[in-house]
C-alpha atoms as a PDB file:
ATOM      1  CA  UNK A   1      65.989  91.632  -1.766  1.00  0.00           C
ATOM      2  CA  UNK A   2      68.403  88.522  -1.869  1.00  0.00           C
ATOM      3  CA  UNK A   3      70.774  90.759  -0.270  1.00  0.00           C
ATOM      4  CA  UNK A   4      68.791  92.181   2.316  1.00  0.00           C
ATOM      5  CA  UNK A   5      67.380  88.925   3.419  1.00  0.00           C
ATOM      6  CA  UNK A   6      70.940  87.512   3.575  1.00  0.00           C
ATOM      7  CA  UNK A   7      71.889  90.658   6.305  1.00  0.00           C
ATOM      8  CA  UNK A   8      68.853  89.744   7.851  1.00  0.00           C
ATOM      9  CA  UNK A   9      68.876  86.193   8.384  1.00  0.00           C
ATOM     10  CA  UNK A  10      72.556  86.011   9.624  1.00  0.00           C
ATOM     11  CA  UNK A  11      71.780  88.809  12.262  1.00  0.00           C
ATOM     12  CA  UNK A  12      69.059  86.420  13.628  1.00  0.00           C
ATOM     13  CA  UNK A  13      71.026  83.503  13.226  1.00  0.00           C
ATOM     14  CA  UNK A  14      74.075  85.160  15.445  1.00  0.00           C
ATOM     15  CA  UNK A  15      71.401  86.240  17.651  1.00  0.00           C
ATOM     16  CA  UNK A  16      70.009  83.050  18.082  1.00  0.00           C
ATOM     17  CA  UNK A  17      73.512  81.113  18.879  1.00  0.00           C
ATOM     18  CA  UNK A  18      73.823  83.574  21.237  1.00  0.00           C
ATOM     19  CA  UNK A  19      70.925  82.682  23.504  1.00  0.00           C
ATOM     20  CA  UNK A  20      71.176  79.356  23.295  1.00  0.00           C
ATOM     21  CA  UNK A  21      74.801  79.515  24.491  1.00  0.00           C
ATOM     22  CA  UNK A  22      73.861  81.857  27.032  1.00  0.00           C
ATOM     23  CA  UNK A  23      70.729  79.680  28.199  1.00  0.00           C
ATOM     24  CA  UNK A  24      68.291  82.118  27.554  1.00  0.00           C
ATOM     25  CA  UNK A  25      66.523  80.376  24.594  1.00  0.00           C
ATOM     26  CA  UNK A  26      63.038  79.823  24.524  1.00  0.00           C
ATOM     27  CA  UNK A  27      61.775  76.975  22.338  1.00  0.00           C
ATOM     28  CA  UNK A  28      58.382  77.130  20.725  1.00  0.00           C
ATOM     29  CA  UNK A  29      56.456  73.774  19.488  1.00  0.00           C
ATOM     30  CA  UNK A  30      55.205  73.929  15.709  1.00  0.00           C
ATOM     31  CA  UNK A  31      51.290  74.263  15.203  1.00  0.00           C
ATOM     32  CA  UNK A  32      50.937  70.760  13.816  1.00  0.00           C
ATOM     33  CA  UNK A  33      48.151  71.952  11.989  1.00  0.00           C
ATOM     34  CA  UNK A  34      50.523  74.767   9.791  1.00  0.00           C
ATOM     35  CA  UNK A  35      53.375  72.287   9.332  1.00  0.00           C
ATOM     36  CA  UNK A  36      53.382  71.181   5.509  1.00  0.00           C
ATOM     37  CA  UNK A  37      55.483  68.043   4.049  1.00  0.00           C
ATOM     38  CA  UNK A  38      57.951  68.783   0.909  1.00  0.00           C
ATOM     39  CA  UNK A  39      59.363  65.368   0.107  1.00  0.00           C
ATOM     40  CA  UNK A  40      62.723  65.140  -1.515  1.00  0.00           C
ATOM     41  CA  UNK A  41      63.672  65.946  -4.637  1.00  0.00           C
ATOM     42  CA  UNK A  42      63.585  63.162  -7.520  1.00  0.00           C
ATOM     43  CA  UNK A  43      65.701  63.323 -10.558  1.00  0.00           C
ATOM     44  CA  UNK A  44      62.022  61.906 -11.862  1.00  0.00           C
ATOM     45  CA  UNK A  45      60.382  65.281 -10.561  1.00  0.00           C
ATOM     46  CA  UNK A  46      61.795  67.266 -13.783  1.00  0.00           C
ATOM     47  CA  UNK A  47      60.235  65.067 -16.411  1.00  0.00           C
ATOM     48  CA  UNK A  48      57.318  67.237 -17.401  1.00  0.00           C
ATOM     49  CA  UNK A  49      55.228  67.265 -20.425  1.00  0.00           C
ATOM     50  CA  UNK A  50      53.799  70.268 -22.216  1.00  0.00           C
ATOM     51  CA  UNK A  51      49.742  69.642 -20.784  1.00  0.00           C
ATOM     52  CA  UNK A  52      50.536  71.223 -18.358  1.00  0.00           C
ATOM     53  CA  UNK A  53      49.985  75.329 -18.293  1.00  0.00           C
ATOM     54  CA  UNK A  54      52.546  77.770 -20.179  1.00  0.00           C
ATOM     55  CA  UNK A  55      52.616  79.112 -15.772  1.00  0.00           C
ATOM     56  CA  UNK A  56      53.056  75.907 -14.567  1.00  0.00           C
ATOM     57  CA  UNK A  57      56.143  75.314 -16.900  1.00  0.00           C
ATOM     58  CA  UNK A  58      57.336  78.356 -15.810  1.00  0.00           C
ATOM     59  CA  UNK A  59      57.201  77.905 -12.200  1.00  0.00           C
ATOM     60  CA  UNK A  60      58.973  74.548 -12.673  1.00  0.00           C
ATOM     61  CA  UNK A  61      61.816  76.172 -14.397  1.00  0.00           C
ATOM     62  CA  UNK A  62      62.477  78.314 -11.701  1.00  0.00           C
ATOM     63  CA  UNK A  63      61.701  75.962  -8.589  1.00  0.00           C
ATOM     64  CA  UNK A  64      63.772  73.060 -10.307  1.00  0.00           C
ATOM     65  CA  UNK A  65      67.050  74.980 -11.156  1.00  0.00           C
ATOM     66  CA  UNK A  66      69.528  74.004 -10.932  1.00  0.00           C
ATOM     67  CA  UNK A  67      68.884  70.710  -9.974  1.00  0.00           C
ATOM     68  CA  UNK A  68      66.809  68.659 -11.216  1.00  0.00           C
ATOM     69  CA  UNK A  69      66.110  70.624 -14.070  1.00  0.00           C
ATOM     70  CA  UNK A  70      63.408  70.805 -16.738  1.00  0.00           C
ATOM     71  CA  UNK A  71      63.387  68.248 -19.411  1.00  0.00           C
ATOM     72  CA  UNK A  72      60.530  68.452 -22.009  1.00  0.00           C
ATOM     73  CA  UNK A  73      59.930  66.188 -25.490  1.00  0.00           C
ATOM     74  CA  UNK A  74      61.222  69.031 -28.091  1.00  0.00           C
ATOM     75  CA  UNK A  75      60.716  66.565 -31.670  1.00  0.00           C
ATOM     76  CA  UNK A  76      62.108  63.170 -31.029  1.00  0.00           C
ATOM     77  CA  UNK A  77      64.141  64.113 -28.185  1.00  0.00           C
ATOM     78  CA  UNK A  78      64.034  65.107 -24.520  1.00  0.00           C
ATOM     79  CA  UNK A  79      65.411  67.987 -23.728  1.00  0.00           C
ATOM     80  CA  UNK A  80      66.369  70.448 -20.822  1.00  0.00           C
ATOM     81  CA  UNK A  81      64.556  73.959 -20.920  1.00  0.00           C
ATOM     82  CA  UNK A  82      67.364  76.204 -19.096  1.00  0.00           C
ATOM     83  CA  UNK A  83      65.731  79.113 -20.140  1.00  0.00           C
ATOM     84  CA  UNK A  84      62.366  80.460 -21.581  1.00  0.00           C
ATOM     85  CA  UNK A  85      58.645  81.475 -20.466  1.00  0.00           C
ATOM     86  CA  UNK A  86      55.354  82.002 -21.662  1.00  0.00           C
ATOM     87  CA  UNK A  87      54.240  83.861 -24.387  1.00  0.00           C
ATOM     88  CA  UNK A  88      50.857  86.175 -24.616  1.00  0.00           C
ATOM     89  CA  UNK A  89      48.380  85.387 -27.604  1.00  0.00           C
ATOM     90  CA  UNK A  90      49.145  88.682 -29.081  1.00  0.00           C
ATOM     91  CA  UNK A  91      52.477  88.386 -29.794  1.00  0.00           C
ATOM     92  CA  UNK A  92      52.174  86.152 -33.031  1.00  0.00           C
ATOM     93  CA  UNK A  93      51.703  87.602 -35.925  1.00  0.00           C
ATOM     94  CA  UNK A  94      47.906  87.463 -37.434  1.00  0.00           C
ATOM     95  CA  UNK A  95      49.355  84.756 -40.083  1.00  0.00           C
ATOM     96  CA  UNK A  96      49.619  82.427 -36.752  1.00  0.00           C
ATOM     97  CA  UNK A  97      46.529  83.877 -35.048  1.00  0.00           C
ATOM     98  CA  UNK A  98      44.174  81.714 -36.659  1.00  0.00           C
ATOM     99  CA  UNK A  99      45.933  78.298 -36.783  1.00  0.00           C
ATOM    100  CA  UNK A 100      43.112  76.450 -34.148  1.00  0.00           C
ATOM    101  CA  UNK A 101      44.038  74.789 -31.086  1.00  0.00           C
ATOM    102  CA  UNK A 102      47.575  72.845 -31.914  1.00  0.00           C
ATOM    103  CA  UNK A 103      47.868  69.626 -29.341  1.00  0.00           C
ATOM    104  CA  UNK A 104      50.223  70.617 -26.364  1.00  0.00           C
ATOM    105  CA  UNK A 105      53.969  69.652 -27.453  1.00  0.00           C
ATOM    106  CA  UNK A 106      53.511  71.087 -31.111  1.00  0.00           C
ATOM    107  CA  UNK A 107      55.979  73.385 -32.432  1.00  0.00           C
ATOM    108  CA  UNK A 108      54.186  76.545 -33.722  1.00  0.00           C
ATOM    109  CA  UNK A 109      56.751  78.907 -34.590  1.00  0.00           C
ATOM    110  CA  UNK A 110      60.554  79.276 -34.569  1.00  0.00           C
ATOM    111  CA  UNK A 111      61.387  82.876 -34.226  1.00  0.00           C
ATOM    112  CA  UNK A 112      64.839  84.163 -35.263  1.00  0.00           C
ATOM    113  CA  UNK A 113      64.458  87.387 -34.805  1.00  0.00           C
ATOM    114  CA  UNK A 114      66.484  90.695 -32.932  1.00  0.00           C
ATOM    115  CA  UNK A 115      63.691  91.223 -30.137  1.00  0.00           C
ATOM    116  CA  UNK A 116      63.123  87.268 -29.681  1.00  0.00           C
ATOM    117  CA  UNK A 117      65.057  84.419 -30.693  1.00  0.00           C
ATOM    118  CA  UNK A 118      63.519  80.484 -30.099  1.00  0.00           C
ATOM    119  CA  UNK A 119      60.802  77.493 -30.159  1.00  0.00           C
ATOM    120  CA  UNK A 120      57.487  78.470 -29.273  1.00  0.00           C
ATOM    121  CA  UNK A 121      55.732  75.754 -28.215  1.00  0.00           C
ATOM    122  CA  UNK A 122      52.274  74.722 -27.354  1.00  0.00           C
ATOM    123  CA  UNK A 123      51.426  73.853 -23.694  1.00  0.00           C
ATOM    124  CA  UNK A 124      47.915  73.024 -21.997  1.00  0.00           C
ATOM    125  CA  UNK A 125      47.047  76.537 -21.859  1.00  0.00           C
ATOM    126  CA  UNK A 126      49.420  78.487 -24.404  1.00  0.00           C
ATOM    127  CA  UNK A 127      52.578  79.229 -25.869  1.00  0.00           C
ATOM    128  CA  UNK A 128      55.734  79.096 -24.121  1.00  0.00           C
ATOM    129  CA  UNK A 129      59.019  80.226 -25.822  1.00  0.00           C
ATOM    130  CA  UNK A 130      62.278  77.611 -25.628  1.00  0.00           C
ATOM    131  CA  UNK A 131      64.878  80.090 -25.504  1.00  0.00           C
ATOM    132  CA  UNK A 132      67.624  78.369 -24.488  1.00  0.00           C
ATOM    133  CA  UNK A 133      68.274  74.720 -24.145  1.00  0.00           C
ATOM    134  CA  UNK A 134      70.356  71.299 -23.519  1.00  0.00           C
ATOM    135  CA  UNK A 135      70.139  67.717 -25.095  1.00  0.00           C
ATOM    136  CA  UNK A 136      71.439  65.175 -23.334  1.00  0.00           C
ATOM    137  CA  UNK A 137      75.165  65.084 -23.667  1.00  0.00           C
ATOM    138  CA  UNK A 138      75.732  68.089 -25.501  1.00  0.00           C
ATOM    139  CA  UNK A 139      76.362  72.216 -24.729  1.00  0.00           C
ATOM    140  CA  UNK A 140      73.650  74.421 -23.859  1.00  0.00           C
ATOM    141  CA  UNK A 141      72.263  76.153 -26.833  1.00  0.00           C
ATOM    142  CA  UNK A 142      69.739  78.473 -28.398  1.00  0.00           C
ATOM    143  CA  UNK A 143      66.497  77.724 -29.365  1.00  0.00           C
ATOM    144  CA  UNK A 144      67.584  78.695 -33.007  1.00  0.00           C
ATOM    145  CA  UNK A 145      70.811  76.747 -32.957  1.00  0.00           C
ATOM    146  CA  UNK A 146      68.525  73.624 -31.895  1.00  0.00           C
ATOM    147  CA  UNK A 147      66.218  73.791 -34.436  1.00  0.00           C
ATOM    148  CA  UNK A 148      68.528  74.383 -37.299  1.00  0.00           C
ATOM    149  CA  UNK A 149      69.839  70.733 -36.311  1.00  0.00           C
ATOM    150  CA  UNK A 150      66.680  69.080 -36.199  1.00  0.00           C
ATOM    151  CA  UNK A 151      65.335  67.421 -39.395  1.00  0.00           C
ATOM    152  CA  UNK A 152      62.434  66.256 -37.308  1.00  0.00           C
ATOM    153  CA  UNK A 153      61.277  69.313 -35.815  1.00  0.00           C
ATOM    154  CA  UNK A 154      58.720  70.804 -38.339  1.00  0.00           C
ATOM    155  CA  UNK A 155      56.073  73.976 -36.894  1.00  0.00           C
ATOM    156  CA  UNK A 156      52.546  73.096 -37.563  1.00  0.00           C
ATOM    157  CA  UNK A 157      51.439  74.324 -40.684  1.00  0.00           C
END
């Protein structure tokens, strides 16, 4: 699609330069009433905290990468979530089923194994799976790797 779109928009774009070279370009005000506002970007804007939805964390991820990125609390430290997404309530396993409603930001599991690797974490709405992340000053890592370095970061019993 990415592709296509690319084709696209550069055949319209020559097109374009043409007629207004030529003097043939017609100019169109904007409906004021379908224009919409996106302010710039802050760093700020990818400081997030896990109330919101599992989707909503998601979305963020994607809209705010590369830049600013996603940075979540993940145990004592904030970190940036490069890569992960939410998880459906069937996926645990029945041990983790019946735990209750954790707070958002708890760890529940940390799954090391060959079909999933990571931190699942509570949100507002569900689990989301950490797969990949990067404290500040350091490599991006794994999940896994993360949590075997973190004395702090405990899943709720």
């Amino acid at each position: 699609l990415g592709q296509r779109l690319a084709t696209l928009g550069a055949g319209a774009l020559l097109e374009a330069l043409q007629k207004v070279e030529a003097g043939t370009a017609s100019y169109h005000l904007q409906d004021a009433g379908q224009m919409t506002y996106a302010p710039m970007l802050r760093k700020s804007d990818g400081d997030l905290e896990w109330t919101l939805t599992a989707v909503q964390v998601d979305r963020a991820m994607r809209a705010y990468r590369p830049w600013p990125g996603v940075r979540l609390p993940l145990g004592a430290a904030r970190v940036e979530i490069v890569a992960g997404g939410p998880v459906p309530g069937w996926w645990f396993t029945d041990a983790q089923d019946h735990r209750g409603d954790p707070p958002p930001g708890s760890v529940l599991q940390v799954i090391d194994r060959s079909d999933a690797q990571g931190i699942v974490m509570q949100t507002g709405s569900g689990p989301f799976l950490v797969q990949r992340l990067k404290p500040a000053g350091k490599r991006e890592m794994s999940g896994v790797e993360y949590a075997r370095g973190q004395r702090n970061l405990v899943a709720r019993p």
